[in-house]
N, C-alpha and C. Protein backbone atom coordinates (compact mmCIF):
# COMPACT_ATOMS: atom_id res chain seq x y z
N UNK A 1 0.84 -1.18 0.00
CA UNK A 1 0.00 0.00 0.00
C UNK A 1 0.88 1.24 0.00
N UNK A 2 0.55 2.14 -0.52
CA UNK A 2 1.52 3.62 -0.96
C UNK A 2 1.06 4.15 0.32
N UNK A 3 2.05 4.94 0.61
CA UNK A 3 1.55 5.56 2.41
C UNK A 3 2.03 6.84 1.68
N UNK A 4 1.34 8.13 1.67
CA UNK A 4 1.42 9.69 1.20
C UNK A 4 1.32 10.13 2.68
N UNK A 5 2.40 10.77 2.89
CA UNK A 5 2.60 11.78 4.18
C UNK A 5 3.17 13.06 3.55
N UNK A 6 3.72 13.76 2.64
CA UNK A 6 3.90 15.10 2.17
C UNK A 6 2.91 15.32 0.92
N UNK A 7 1.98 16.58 1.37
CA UNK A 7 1.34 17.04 0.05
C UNK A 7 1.61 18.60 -0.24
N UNK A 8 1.47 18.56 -1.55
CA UNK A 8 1.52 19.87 -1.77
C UNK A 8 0.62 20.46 -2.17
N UNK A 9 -0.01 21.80 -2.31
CA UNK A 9 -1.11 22.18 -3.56
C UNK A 9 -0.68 23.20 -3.87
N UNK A 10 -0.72 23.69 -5.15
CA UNK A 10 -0.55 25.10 -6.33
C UNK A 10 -2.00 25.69 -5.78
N UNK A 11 -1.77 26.53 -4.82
CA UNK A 11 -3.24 27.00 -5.01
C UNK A 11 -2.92 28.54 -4.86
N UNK A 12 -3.95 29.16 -5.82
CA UNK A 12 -3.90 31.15 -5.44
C UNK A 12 -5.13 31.63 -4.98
N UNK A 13 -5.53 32.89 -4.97
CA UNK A 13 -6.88 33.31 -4.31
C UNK A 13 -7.82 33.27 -5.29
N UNK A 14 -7.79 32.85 -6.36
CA UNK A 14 -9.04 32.12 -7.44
C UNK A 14 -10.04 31.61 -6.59
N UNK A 15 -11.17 31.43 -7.38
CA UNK A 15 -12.34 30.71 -6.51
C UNK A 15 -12.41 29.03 -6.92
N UNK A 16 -11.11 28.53 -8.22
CA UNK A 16 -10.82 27.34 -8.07
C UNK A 16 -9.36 27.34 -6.96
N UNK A 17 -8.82 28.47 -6.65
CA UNK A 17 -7.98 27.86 -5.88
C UNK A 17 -8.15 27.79 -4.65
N UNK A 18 -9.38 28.76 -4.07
CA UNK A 18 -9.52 28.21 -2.85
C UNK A 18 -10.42 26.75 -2.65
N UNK A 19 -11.24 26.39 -3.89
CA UNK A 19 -11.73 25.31 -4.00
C UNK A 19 -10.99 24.41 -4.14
N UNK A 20 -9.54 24.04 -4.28
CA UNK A 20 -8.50 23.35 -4.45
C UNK A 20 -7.76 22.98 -3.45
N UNK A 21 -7.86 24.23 -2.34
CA UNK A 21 -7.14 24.24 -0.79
C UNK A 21 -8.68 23.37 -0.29
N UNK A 22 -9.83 23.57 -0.26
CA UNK A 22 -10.60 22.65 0.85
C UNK A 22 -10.24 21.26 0.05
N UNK A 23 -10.34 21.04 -1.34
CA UNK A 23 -9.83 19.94 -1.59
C UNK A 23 -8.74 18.89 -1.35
N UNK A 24 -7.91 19.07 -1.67
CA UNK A 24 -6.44 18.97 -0.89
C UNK A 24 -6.17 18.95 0.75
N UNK A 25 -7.23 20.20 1.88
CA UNK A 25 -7.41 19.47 3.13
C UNK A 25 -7.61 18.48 3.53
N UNK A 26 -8.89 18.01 2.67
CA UNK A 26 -9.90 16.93 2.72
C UNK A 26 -8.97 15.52 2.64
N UNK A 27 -8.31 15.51 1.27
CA UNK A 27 -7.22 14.17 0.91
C UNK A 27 -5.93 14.41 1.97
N UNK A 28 -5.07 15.06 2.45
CA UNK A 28 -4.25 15.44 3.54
C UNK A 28 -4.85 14.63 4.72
N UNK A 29 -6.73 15.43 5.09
CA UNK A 29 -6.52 14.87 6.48
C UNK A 29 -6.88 13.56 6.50
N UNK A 30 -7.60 12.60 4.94
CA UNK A 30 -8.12 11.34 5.08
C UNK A 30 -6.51 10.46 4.97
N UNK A 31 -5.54 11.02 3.98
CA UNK A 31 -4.27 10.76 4.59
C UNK A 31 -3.52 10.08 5.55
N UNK A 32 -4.31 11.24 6.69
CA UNK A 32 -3.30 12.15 7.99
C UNK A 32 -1.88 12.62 7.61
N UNK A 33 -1.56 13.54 6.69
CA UNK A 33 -0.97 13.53 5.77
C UNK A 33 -0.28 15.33 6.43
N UNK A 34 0.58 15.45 5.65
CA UNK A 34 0.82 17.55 5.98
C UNK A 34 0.95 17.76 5.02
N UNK A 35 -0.12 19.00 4.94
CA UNK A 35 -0.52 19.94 3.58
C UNK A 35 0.49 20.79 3.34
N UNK A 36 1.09 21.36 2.55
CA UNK A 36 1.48 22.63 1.92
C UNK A 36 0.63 23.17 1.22
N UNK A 37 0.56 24.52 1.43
CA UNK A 37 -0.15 25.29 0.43
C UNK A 37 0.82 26.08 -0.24
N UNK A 38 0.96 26.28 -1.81
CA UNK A 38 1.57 26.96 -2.36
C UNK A 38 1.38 28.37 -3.04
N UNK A 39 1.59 29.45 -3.03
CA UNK A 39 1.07 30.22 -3.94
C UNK A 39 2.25 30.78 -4.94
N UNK A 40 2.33 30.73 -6.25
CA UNK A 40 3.06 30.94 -6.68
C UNK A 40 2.98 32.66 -7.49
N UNK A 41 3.82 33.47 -7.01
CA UNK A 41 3.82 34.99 -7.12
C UNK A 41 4.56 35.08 -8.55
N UNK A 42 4.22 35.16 -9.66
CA UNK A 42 4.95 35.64 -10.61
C UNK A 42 5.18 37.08 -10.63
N UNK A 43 6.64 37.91 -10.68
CA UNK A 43 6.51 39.34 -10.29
C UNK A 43 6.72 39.21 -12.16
N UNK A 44 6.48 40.64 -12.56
CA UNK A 44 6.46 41.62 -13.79
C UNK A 44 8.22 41.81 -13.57
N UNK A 45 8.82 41.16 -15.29
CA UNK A 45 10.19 41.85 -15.30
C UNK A 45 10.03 43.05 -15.54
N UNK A 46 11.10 43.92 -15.41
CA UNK A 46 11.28 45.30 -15.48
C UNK A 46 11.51 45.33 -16.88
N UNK A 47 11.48 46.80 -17.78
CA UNK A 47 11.32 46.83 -18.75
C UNK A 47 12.73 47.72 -18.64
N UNK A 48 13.77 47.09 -19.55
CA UNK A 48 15.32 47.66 -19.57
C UNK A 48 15.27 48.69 -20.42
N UNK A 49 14.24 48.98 -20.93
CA UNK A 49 14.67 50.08 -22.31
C UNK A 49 13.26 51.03 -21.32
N UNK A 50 12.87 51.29 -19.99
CA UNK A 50 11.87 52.20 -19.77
C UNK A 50 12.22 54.08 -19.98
N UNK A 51 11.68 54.23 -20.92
CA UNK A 51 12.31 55.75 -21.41
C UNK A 51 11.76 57.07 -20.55
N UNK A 52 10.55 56.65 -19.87
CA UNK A 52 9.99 57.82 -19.28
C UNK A 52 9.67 57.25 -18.24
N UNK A 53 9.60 58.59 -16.68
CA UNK A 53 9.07 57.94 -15.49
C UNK A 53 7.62 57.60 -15.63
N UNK A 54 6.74 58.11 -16.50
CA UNK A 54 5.11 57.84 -16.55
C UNK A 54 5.14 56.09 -16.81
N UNK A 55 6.21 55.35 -17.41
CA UNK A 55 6.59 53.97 -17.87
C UNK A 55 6.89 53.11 -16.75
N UNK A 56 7.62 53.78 -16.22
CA UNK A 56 8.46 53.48 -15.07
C UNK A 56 7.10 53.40 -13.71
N UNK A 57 6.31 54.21 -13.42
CA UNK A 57 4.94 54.21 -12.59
C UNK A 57 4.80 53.27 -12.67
N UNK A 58 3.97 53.10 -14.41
CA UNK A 58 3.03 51.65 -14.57
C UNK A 58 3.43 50.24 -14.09
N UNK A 59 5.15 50.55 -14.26
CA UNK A 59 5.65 49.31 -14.18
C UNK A 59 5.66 48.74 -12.28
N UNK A 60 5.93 49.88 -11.81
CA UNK A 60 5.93 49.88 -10.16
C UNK A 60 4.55 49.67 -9.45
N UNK A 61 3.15 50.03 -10.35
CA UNK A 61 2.23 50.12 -9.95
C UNK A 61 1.82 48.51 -10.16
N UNK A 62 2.14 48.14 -11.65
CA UNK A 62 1.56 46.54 -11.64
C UNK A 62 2.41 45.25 -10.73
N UNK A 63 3.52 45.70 -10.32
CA UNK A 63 4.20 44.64 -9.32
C UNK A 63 3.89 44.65 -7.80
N UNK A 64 3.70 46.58 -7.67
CA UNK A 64 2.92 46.07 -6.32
C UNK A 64 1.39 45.38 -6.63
N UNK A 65 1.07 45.27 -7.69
CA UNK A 65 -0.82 44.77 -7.80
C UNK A 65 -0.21 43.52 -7.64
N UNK A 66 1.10 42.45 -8.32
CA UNK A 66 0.85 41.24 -8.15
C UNK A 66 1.40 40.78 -6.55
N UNK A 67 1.93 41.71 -6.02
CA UNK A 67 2.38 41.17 -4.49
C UNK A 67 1.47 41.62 -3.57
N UNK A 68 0.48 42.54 -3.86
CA UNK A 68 -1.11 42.31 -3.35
C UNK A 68 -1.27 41.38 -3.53
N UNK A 69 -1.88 40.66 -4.48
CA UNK A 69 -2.68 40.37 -5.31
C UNK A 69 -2.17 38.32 -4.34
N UNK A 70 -1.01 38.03 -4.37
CA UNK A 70 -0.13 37.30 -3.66
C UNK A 70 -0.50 37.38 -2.27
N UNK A 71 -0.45 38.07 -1.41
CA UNK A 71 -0.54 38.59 -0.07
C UNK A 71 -2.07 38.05 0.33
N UNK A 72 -2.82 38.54 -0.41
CA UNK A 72 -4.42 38.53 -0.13
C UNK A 72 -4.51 37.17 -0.91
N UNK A 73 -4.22 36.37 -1.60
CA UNK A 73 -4.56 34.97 -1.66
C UNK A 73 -4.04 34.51 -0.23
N UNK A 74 -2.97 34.35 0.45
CA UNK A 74 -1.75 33.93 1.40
C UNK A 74 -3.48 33.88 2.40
N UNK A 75 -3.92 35.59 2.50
CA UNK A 75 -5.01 35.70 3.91
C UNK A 75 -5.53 34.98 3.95
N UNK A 76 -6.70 34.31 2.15
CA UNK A 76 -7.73 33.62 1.97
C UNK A 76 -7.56 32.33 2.70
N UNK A 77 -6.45 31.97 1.93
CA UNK A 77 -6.49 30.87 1.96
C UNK A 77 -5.55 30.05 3.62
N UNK A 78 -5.49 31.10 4.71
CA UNK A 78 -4.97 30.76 5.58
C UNK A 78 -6.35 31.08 6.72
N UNK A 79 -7.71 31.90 6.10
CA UNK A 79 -8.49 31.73 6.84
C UNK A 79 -9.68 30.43 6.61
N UNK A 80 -9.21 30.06 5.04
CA UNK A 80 -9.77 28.72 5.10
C UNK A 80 -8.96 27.66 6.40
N UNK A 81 -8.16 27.75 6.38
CA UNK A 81 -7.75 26.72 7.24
C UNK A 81 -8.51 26.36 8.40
N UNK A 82 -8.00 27.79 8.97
CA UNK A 82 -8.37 28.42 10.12
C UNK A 82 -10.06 27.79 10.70
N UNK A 83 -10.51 28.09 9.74
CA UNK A 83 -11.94 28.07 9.73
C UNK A 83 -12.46 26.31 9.75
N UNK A 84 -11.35 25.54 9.09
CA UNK A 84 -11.63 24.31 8.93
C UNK A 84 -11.00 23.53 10.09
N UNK A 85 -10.30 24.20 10.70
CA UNK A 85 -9.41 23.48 11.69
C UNK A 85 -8.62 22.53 11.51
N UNK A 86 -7.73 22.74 10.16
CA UNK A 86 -6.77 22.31 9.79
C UNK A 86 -5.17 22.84 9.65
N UNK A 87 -4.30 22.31 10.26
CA UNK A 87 -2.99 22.70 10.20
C UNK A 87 -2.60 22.83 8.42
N UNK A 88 -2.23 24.18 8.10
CA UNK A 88 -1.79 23.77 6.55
C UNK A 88 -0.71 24.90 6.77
N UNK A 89 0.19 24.86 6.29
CA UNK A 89 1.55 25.47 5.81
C UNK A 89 1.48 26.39 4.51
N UNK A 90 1.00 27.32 4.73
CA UNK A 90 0.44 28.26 3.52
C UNK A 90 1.90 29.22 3.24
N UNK A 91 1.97 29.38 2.17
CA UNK A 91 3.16 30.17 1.96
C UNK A 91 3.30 30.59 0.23
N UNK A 92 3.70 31.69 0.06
CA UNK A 92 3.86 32.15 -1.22
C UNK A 92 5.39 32.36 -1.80
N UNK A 93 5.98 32.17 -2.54
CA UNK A 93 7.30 32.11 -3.56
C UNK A 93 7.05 33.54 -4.80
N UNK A 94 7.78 34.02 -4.65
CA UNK A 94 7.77 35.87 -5.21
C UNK A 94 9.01 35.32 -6.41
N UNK A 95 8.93 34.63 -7.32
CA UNK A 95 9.59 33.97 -8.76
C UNK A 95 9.44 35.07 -9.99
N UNK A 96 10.90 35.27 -10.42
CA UNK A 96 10.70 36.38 -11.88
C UNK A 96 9.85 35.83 -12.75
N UNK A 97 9.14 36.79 -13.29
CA UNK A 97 8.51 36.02 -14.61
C UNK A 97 8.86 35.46 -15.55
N UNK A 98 8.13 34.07 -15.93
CA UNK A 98 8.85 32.89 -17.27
C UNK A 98 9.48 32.12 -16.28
N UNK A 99 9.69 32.02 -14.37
CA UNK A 99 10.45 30.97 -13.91
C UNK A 99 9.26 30.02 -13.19
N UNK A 100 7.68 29.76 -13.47
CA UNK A 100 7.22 29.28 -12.61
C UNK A 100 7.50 28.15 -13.22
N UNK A 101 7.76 27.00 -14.38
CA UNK A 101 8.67 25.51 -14.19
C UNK A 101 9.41 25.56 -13.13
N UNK A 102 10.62 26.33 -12.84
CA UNK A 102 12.03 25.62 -12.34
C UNK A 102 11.20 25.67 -11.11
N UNK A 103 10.55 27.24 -10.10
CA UNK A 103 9.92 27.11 -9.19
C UNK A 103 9.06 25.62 -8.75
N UNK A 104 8.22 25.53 -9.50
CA UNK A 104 7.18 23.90 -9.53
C UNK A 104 7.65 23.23 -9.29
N UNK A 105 8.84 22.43 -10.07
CA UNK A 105 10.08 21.85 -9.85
C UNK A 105 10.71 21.42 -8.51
N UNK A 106 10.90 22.43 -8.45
CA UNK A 106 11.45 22.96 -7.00
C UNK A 106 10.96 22.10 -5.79
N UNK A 107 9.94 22.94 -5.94
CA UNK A 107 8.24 22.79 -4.94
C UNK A 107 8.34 20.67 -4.86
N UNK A 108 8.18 21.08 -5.86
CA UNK A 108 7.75 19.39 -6.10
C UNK A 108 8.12 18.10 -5.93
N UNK A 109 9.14 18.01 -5.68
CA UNK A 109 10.38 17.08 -5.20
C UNK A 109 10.53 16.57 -3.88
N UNK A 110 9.86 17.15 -2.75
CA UNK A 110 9.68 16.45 -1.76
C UNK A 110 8.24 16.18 -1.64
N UNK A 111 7.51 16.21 -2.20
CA UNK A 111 6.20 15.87 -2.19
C UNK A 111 5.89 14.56 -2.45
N UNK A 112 4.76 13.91 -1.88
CA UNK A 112 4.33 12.65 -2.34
C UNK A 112 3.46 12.50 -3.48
N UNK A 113 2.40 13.19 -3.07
CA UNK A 113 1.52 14.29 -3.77
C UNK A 113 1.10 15.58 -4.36
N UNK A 114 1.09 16.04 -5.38
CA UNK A 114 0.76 17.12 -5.45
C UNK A 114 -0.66 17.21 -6.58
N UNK A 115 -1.20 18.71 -5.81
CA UNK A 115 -2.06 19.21 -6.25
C UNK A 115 -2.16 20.46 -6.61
N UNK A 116 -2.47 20.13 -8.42
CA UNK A 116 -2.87 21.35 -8.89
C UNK A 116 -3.99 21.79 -10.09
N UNK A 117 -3.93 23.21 -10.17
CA UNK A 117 -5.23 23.64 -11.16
C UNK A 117 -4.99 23.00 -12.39
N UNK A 118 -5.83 22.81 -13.10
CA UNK A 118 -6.34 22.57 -14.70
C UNK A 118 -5.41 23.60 -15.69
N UNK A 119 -4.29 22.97 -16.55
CA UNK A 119 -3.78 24.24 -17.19
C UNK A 119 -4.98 24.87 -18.03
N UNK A 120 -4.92 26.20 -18.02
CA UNK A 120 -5.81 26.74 -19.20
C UNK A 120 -4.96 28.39 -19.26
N UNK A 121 -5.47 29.04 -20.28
CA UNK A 121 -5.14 30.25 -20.35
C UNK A 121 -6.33 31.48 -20.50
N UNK A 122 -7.28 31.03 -19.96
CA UNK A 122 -8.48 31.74 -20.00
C UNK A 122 -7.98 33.03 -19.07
N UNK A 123 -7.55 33.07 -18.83
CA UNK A 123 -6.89 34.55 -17.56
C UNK A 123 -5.48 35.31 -18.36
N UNK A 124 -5.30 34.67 -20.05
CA UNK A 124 -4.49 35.26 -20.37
C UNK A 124 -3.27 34.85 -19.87
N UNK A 125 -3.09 33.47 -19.06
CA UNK A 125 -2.12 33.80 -18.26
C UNK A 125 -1.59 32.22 -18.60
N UNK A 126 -0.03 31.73 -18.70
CA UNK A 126 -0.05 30.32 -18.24
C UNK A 126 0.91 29.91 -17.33
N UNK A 127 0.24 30.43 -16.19
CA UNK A 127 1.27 30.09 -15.24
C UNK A 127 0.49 28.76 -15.02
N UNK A 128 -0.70 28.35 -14.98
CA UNK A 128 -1.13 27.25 -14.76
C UNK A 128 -0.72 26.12 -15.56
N UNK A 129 -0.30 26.43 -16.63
CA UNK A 129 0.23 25.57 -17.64
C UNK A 129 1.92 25.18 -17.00
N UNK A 130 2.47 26.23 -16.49
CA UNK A 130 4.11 26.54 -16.49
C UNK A 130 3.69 25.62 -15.00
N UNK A 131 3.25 25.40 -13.85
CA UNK A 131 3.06 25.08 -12.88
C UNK A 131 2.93 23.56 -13.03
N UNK A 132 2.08 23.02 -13.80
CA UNK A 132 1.85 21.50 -14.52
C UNK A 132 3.29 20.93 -14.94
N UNK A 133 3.42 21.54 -15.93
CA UNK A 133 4.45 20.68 -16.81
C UNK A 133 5.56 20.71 -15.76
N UNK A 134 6.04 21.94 -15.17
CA UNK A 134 7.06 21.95 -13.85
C UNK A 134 7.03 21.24 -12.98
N UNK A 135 6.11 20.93 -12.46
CA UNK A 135 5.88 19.78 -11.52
C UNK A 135 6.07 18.48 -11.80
N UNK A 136 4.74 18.21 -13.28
CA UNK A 136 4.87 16.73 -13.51
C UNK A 136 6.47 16.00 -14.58
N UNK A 137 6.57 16.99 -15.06
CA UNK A 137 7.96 16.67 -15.94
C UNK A 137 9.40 16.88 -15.68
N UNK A 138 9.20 18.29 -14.86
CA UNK A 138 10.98 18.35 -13.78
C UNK A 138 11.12 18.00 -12.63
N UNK A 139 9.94 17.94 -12.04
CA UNK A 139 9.78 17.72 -10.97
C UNK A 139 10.37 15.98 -10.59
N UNK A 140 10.03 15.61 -9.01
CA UNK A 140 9.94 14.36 -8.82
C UNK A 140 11.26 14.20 -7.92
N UNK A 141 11.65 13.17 -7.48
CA UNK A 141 12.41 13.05 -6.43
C UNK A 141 13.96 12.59 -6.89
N UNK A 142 15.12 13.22 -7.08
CA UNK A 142 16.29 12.85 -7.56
C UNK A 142 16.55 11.59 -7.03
N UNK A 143 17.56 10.96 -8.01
CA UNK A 143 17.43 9.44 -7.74
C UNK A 143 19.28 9.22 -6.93
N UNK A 144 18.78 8.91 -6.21
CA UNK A 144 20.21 9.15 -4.73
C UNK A 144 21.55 7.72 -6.01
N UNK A 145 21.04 7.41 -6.75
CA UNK A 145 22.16 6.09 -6.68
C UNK A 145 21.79 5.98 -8.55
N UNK A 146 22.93 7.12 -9.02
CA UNK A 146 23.21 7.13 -10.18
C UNK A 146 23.44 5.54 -10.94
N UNK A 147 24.64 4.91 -10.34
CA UNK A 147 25.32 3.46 -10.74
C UNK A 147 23.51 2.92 -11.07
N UNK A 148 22.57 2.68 -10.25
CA UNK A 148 21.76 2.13 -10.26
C UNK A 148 20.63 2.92 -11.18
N UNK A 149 20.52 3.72 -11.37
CA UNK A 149 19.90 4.22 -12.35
C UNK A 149 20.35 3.86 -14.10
N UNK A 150 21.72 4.11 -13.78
CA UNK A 150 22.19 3.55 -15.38
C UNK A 150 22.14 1.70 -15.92
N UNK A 151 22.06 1.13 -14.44
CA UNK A 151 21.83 -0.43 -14.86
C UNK A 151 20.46 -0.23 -15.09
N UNK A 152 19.92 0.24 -14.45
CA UNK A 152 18.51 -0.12 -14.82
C UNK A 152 17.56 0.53 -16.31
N UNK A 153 18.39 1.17 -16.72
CA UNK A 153 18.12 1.77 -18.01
C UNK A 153 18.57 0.64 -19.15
N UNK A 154 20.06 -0.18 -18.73
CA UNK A 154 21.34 -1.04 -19.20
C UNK A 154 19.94 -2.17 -19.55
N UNK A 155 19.17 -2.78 -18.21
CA UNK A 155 18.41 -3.87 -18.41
C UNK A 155 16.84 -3.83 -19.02
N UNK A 156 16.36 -2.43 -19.04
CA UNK A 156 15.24 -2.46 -19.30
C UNK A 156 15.25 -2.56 -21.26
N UNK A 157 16.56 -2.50 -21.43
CA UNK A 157 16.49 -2.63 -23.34
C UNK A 157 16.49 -3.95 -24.05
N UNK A 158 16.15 -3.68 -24.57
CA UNK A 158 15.52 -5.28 -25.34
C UNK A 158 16.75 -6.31 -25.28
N UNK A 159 16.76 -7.31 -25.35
CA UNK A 159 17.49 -8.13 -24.95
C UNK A 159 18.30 -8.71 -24.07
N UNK A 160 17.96 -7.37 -22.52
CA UNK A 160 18.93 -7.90 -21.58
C UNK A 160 18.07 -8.90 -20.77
N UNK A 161 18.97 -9.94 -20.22
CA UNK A 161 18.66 -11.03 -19.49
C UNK A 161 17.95 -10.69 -18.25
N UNK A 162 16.96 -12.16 -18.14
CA UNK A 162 16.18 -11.75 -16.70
C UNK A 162 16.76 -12.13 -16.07
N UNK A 163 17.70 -12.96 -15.64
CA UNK A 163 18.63 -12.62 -14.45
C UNK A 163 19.07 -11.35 -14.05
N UNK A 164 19.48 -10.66 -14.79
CA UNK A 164 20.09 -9.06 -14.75
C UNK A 164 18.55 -8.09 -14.27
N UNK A 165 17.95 -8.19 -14.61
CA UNK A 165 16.08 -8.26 -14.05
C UNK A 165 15.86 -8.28 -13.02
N UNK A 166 15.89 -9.38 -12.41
CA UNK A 166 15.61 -10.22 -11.33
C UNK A 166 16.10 -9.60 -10.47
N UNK A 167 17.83 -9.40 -10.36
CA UNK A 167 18.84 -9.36 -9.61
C UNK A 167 18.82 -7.62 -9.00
N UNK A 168 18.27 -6.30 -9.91
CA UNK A 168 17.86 -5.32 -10.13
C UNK A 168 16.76 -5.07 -9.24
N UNK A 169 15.75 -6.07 -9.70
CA UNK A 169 14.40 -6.21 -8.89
C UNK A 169 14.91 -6.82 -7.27
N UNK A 170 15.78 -7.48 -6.68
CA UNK A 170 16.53 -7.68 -5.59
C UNK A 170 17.04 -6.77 -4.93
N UNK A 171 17.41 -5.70 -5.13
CA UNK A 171 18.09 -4.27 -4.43
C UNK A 171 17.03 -3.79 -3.54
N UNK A 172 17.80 -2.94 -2.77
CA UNK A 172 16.56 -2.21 -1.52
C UNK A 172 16.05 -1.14 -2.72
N UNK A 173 14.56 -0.86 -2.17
CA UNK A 173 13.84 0.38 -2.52
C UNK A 173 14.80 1.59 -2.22
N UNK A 174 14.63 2.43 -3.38
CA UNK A 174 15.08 3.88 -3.16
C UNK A 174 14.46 4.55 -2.28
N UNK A 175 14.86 4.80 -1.41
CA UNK A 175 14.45 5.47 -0.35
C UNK A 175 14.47 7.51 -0.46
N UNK A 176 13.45 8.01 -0.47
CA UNK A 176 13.48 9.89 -0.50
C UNK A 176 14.49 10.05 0.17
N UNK A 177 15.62 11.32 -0.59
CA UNK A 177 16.39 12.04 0.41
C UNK A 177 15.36 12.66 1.70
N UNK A 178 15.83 12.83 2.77
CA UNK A 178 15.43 12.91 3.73
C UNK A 178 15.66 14.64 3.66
N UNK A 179 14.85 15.22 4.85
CA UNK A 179 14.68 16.57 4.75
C UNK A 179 15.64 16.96 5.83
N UNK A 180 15.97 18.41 5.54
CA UNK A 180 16.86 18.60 6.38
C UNK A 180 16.58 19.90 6.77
């Protein structure tokens, strides 16, 4: 039986992401599991060629809107908790824009589980997309025992012997780096 004790969730102050945080409580506490809540802050790069201060405003005005905008998901979704009487680890990551893969990534690697939104770009936006593929494709748990990674690539190609199989299938389980 798979035993999940670290979860994560991608969730922001959307009304699917706070629907995503009671979700994700729910599987955590049937678990007994510890939640993370994630919010991922994409800030606005600066514009290197800004020629006028009226440019320069806009640009200061829309980064404080997304670290509002960040901040007040963080409240929502820490008075859901609150309210549910669940321990969750809510926290937001302030990532340049174009880095929410490596961020996800990141995120994702000590997790057993993770949970996240539906990519779409209906908001103009794909961080939900950049959050997916980051997670499910870079993500995942580094594999502590290289030597053993390359045999097992060595045996899974057509023609290697099931003894060499077998013997592969005989090794201890990879065990998660441990947290520190």
């Amino acid at each position: 039986m798979t035993v999940w004790r670290e979860f994560l969730a991608f969730v922001d102050g959307s009304e699917d992401g706070l629907a995503r945080m009671r979700m994700a409580m729910d599987v955590a506490a049937k678990h007994k599991g510890r939640l993370e809540a994630l919010v991922l802050v994409e800030l606005p790069l600066p514009d290197l060629a800004v020629a006028s201060e009226t440019l320069e405003g806009m640009f200061d005005d829309a980064y404080r809107k997304v670290r509002t905008a960040g901040a007040n998901a963080v409240t929502a979704l820490n008075i859901i908790a609150k309210e549910a009487k669940v321990e969750v680890n809510v926290s937001s990551w302030e990532i340049p824009g174009g880095q929410a893969r490596d961020a996800a990534a990141r995120a994702a690697r000590t997790a057993d589980l993770v949970i996240f939104g539906k990519p779409e770009t209906l908001d103009d936006s794909d961080l939900d997309t950049d959050i997916f593929v980051g997670a499910t494709m870079e993500g995942g748990r580094p594999w502590p025992d290289a030597a053993a990674l390359d045999q097992a690539a060595r045996l899974g190609q057509a023609g290697a012997s099931s003894r060499g199989r077998a013997r592969l299938k005989l090794r201890a389980p990879c065990k998660p780096l441990s947290r520190s």
